[in-house]
Protein backbone atom coordinates (compact mmCIF):
# COMPACT_ATOMS: atom_id res chain seq x y z
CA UNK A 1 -58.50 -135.98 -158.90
CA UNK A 2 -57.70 -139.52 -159.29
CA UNK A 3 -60.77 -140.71 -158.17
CA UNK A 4 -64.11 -139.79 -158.59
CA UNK A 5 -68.15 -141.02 -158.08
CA UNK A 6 -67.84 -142.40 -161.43
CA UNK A 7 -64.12 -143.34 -161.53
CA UNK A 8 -64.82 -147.37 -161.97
CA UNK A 9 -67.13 -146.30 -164.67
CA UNK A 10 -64.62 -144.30 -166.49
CA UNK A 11 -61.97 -147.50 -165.92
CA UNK A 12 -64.24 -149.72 -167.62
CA UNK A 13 -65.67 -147.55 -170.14
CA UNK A 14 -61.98 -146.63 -171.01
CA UNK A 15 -61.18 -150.29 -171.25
CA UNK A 16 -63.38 -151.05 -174.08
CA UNK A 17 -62.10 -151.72 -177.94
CA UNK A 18 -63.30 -147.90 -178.58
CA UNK A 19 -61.07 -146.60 -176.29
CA UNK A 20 -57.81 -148.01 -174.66
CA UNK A 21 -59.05 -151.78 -175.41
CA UNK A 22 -57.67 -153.27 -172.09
CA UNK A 23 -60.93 -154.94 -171.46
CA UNK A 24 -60.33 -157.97 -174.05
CA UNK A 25 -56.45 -157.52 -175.12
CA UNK A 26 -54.64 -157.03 -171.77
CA UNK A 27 -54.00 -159.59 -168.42
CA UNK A 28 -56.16 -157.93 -165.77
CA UNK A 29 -55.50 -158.51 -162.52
CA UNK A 30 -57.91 -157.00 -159.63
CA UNK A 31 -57.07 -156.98 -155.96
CA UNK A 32 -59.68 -156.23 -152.71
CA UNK A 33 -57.88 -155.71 -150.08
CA UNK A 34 -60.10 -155.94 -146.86
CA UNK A 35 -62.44 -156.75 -149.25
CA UNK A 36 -65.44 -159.52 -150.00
CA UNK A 37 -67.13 -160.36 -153.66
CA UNK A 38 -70.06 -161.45 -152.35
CA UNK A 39 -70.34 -158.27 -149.73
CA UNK A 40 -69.72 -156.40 -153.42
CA UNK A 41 -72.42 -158.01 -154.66
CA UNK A 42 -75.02 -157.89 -151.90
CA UNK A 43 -73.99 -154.10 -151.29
CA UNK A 44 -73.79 -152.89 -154.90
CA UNK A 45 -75.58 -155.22 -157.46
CA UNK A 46 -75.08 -152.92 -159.97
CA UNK A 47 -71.43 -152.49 -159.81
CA UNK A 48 -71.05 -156.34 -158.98
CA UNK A 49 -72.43 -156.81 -162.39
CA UNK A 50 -70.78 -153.88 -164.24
CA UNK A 51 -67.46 -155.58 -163.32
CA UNK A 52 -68.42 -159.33 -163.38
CA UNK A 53 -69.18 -158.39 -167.34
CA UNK A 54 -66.12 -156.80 -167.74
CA UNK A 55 -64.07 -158.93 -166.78
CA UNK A 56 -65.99 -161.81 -168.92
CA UNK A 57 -65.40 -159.52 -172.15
CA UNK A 58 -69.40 -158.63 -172.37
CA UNK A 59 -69.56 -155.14 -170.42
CA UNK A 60 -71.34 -152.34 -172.20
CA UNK A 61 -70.03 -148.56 -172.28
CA UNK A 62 -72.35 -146.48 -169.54
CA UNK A 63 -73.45 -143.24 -170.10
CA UNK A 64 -73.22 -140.07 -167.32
CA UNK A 65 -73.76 -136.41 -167.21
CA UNK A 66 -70.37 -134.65 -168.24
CA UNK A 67 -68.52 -137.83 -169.34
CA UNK A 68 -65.35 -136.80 -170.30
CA UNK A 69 -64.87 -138.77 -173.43
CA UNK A 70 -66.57 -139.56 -176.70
């Protein structure tokens, strides 16, 4: 299953040095189709931040029952 209820988390906890290191040493380039950043962020405040961080280098891994990776 490509994508799951904690898919984003997995992309950005995958993208840190520790893992796959895409979060600091790799052009990024996100796309919302249909989509608002301020509806984001009055919607889902948490996730607004989660990915605002990320992309400005200073996102912390988050932790979830049966994480797949170490």
């Amino acid at each position: 299953m490509i994508y799951s209820d904690n898919h984003h988390l997995d992309y950005w906890n995958l993208g840190l040095a520790a893992h796959c290191g895409f979060m600091t040493e790799s052009y990024l380039v996100y796309q919302f189709p249909n989509q608002r950043l301020d509806v984001l962020m009055k919607s889902n405040l948490v996730d607004y931040v989660r990915l605002y961080t990320f992309i400005k280098g200073l996102y912390q891994r988050v932790e979830y029952p049966g994480i797949p990776y170490n």
